[in-house]
PDB file of N, CA and C in Angstrom:
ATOM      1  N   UNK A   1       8.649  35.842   1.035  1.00  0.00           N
ATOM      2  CA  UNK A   1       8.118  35.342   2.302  1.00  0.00           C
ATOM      3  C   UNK A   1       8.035  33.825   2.242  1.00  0.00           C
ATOM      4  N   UNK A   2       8.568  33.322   3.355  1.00  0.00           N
ATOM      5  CA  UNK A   2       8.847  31.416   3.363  1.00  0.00           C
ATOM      6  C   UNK A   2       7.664  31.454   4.154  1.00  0.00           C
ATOM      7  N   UNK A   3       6.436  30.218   3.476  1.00  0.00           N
ATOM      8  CA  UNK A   3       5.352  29.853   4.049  1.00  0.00           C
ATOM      9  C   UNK A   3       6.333  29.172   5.038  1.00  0.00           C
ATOM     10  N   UNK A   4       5.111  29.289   6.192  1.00  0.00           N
ATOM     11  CA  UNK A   4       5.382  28.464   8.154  1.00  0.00           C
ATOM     12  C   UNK A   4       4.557  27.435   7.717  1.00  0.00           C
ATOM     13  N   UNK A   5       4.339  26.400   9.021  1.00  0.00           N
ATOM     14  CA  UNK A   5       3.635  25.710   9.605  1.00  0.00           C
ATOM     15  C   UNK A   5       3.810  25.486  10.918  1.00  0.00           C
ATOM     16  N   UNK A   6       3.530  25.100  11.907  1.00  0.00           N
ATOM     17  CA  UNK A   6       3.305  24.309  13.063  1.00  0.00           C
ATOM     18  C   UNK A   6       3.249  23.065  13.505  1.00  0.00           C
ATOM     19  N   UNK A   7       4.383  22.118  13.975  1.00  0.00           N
ATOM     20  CA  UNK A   7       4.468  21.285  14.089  1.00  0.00           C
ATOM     21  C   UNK A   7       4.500  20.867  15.305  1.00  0.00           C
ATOM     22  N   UNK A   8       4.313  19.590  16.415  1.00  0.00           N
ATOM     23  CA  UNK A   8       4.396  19.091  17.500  1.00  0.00           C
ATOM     24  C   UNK A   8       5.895  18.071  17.348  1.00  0.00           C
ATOM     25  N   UNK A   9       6.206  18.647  18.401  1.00  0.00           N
ATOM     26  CA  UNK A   9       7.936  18.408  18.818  1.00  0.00           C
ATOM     27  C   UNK A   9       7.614  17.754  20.150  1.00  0.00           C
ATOM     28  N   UNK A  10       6.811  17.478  20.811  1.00  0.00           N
ATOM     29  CA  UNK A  10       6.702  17.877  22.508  1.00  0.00           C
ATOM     30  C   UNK A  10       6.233  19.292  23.226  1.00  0.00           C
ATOM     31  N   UNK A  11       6.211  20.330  21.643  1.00  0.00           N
ATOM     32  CA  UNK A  11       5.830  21.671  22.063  1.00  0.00           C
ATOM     33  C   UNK A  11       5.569  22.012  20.569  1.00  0.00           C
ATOM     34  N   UNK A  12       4.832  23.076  20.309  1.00  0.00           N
ATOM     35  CA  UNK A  12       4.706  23.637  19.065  1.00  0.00           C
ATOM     36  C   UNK A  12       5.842  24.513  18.706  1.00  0.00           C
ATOM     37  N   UNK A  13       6.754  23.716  17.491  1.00  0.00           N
ATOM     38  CA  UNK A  13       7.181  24.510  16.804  1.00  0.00           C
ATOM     39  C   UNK A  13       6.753  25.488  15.181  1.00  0.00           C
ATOM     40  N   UNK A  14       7.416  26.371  15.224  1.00  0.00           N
ATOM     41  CA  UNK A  14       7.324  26.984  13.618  1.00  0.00           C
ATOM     42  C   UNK A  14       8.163  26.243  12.748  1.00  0.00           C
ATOM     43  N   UNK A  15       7.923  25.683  11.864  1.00  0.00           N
ATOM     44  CA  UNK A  15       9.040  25.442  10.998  1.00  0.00           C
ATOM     45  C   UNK A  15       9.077  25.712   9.730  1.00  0.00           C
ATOM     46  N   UNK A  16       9.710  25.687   8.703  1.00  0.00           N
ATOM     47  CA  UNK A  16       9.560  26.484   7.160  1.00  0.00           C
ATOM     48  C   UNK A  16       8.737  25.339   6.089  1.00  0.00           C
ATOM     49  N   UNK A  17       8.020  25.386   5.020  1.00  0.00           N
ATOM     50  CA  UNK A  17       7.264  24.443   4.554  1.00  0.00           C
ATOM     51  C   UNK A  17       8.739  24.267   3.356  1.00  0.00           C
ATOM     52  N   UNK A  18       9.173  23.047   3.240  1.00  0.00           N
ATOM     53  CA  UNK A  18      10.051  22.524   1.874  1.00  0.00           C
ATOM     54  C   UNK A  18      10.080  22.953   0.714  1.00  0.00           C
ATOM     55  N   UNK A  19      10.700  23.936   0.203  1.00  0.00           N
ATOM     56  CA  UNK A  19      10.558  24.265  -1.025  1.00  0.00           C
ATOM     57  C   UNK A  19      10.621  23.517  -1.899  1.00  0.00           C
ATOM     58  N   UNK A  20      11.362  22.333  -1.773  1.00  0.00           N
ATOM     59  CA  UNK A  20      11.829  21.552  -2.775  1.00  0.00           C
ATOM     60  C   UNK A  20      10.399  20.596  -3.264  1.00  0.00           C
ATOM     61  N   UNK A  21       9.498  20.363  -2.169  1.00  0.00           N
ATOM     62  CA  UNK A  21       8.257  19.425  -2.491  1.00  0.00           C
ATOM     63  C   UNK A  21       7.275  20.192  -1.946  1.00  0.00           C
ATOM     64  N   UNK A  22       6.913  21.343  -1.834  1.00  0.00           N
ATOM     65  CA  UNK A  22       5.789  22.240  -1.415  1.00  0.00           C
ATOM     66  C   UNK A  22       5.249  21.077  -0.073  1.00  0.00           C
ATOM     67  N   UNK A  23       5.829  20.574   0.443  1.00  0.00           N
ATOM     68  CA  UNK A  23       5.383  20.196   2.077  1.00  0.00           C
ATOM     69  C   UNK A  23       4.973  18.953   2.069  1.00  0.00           C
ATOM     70  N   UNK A  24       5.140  18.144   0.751  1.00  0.00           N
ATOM     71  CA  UNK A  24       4.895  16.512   1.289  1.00  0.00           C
ATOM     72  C   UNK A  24       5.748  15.714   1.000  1.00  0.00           C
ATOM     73  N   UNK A  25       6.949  15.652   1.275  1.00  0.00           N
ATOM     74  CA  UNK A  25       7.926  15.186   1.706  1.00  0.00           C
ATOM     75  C   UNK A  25       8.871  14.101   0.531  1.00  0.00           C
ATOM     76  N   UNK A  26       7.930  13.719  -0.605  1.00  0.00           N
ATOM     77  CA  UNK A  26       8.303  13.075  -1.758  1.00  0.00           C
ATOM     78  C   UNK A  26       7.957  14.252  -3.130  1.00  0.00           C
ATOM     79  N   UNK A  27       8.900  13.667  -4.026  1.00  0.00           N
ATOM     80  CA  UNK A  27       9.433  14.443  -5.413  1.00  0.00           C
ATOM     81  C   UNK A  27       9.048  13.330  -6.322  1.00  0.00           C
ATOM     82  N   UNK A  28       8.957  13.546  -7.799  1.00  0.00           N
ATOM     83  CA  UNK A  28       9.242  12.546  -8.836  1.00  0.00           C
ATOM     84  C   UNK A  28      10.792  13.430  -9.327  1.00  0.00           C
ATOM     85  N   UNK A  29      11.425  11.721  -9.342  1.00  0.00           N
ATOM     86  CA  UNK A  29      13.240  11.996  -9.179  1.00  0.00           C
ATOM     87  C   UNK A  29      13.037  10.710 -10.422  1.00  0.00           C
ATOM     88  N   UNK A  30      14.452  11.587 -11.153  1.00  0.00           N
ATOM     89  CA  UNK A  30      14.865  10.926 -12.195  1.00  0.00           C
ATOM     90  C   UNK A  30      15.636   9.765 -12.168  1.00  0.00           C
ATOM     91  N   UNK A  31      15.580   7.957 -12.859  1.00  0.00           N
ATOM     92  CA  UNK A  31      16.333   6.883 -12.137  1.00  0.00           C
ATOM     93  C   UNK A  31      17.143   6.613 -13.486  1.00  0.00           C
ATOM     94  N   UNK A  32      18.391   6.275 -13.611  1.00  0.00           N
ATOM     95  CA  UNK A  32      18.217   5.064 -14.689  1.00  0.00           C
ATOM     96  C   UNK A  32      18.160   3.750 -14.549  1.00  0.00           C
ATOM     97  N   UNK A  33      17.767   3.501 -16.139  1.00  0.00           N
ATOM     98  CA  UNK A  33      17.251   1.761 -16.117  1.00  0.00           C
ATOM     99  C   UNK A  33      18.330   1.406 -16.673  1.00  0.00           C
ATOM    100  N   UNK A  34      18.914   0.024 -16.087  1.00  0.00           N
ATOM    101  CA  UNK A  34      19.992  -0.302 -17.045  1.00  0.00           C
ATOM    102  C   UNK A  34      19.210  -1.592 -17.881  1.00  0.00           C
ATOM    103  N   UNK A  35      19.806  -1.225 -18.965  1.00  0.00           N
ATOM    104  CA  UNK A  35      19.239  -2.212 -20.389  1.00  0.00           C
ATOM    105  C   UNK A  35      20.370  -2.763 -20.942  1.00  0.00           C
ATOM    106  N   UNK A  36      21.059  -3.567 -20.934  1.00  0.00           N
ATOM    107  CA  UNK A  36      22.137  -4.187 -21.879  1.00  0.00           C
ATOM    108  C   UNK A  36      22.195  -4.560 -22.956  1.00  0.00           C
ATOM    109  N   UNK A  37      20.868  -4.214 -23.606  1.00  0.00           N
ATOM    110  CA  UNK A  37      20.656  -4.635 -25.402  1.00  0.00           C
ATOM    111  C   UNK A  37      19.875  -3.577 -26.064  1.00  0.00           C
ATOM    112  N   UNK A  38      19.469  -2.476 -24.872  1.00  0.00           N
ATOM    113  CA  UNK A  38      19.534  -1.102 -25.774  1.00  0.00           C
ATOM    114  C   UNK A  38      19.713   0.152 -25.225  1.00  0.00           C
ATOM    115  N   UNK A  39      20.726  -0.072 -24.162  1.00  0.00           N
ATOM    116  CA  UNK A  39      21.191   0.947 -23.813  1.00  0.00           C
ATOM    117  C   UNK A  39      21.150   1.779 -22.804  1.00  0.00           C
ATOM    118  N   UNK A  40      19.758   1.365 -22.475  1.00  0.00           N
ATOM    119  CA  UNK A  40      19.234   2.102 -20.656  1.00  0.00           C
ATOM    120  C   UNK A  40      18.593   3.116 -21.438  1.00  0.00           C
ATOM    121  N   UNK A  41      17.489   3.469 -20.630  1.00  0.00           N
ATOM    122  CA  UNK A  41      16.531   4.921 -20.327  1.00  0.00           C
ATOM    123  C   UNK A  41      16.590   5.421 -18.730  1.00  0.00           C
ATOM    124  N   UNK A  42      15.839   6.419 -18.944  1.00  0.00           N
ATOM    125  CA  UNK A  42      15.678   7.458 -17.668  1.00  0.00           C
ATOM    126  C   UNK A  42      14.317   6.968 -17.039  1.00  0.00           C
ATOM    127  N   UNK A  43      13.967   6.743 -15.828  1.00  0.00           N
ATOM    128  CA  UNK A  43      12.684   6.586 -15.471  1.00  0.00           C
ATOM    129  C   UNK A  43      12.322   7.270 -14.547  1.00  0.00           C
ATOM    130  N   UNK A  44      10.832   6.918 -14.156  1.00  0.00           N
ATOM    131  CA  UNK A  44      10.604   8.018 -12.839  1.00  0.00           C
ATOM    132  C   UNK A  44       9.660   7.775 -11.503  1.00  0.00           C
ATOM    133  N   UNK A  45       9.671   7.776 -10.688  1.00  0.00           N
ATOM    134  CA  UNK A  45       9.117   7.205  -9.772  1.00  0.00           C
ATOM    135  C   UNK A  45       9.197   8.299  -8.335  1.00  0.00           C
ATOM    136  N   UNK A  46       8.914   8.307  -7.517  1.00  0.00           N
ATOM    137  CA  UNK A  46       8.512   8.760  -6.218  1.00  0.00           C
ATOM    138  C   UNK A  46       9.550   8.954  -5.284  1.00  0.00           C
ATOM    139  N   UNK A  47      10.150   9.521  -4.853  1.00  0.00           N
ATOM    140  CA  UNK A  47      11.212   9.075  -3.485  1.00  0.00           C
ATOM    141  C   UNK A  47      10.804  10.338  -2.813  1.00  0.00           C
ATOM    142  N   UNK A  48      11.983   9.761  -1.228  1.00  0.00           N
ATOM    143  CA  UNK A  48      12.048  11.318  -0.689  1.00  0.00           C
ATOM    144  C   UNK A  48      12.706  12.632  -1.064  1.00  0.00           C
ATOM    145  N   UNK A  49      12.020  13.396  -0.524  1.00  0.00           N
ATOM    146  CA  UNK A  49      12.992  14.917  -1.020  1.00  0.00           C
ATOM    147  C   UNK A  49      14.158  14.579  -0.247  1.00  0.00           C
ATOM    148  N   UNK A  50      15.269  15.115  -1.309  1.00  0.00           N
ATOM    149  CA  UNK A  50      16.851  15.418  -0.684  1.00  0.00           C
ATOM    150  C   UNK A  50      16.661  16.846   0.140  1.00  0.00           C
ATOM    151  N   UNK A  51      15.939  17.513  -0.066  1.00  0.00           N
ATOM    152  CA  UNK A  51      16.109  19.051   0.654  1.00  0.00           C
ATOM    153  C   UNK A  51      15.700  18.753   1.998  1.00  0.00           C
ATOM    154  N   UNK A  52      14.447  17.929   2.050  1.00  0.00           N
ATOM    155  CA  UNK A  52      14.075  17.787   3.702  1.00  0.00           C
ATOM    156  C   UNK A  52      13.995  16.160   4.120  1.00  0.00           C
ATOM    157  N   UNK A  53      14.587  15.946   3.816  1.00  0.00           N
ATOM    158  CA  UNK A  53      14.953  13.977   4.024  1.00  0.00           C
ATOM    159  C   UNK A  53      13.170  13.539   4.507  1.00  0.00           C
ATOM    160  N   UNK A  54      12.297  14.046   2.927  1.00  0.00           N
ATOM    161  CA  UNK A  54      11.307  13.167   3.427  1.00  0.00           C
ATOM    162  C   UNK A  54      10.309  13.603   4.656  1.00  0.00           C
ATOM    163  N   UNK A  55      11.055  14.672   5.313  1.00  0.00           N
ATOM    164  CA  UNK A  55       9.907  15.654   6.352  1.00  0.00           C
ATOM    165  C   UNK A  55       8.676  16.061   5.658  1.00  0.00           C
ATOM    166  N   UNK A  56       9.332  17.135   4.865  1.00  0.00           N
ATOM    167  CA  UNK A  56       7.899  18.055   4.308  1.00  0.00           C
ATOM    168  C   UNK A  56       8.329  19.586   4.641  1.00  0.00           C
ATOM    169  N   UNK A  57       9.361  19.655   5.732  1.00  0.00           N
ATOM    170  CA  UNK A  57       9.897  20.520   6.396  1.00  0.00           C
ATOM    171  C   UNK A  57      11.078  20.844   6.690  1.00  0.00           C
ATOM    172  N   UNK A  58      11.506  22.177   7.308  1.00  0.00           N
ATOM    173  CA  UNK A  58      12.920  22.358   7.555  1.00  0.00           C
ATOM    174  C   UNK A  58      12.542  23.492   8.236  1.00  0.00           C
ATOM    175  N   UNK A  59      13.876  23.574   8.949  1.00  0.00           N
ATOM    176  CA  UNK A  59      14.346  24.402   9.923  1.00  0.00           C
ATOM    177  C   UNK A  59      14.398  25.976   9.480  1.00  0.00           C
ATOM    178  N   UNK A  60      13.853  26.667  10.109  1.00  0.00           N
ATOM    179  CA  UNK A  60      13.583  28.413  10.163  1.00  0.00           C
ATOM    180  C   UNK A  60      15.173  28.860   9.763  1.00  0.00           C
ATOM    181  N   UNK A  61      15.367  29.785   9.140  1.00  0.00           N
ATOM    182  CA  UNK A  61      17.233  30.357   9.177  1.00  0.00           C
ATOM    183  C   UNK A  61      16.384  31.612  10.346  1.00  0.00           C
ATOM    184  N   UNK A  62      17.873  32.235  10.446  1.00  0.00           N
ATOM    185  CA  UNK A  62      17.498  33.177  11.749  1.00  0.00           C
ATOM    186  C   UNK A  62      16.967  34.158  11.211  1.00  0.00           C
ATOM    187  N   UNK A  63      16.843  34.734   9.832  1.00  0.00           N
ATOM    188  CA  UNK A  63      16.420  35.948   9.342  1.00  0.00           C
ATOM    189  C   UNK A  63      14.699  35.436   9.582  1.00  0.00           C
ATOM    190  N   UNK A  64      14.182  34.632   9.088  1.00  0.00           N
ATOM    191  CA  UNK A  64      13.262  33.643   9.209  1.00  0.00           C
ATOM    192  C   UNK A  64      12.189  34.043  10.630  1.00  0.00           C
ATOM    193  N   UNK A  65      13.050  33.576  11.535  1.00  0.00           N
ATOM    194  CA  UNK A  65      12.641  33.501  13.039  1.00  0.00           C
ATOM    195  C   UNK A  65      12.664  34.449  13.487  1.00  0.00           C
ATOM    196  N   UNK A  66      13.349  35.486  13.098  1.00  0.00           N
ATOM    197  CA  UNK A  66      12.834  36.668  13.459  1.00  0.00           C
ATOM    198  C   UNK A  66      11.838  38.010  12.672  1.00  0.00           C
ATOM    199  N   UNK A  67      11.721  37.348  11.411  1.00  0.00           N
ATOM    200  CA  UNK A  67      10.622  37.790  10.562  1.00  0.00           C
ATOM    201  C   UNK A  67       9.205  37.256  11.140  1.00  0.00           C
ATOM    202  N   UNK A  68       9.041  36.078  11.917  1.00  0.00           N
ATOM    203  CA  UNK A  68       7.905  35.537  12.421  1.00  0.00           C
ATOM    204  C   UNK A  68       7.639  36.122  13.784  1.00  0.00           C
ATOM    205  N   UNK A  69       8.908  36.412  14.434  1.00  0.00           N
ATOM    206  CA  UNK A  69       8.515  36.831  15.668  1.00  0.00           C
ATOM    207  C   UNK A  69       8.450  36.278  16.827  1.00  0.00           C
TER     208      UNK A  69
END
C-alpha cells in the first residue's frame, strides 16, 4: 500500500508520498571531492530527490487511483 497525501493544486489533489525521501523532498547524495595531491574522496551533503525533483511527491499510477477510489 503507497502512503497518499493531499495536496492544493487549485483543488485538492491525492498524490503518492516519495519513496525515494519518505516526503521531504531532499536525500543525503553521494559527491566527489576532487583533490589533486591525494586523490579525491566521496562526500555528502543534502540535495533534491531525483525521484520527485524535490516535491516530496509524485503522481498516483492508475492501479493507485483506483485503489483510493
Amino acid at each position: 500500500m503507497t502512503d497518499t497525501m493531499h495536496i492544493w493544486v487549485g483543488y485538492w489533489k491525492t498524490v503518492a508520498v516519495c519513496e525515494g525521501c519518505q516526503g521531504y523532498g531532499r536525500q543525503v547524495r553521494d559527491f566527489p571531492i576532487v583533490d589533486y595531491d591525494h586523490g579525491g574522496y566521496i562526500g555528502t551533503r543534502l540535495a533534491d530527490c531525483p525521484d520527485c525533483e524535490g516535491k516530496g511527491y509524485r503522481a498516483l499510477t492508475e492501479e493507485e487511483e483506483l485503489a483510493c477510489g
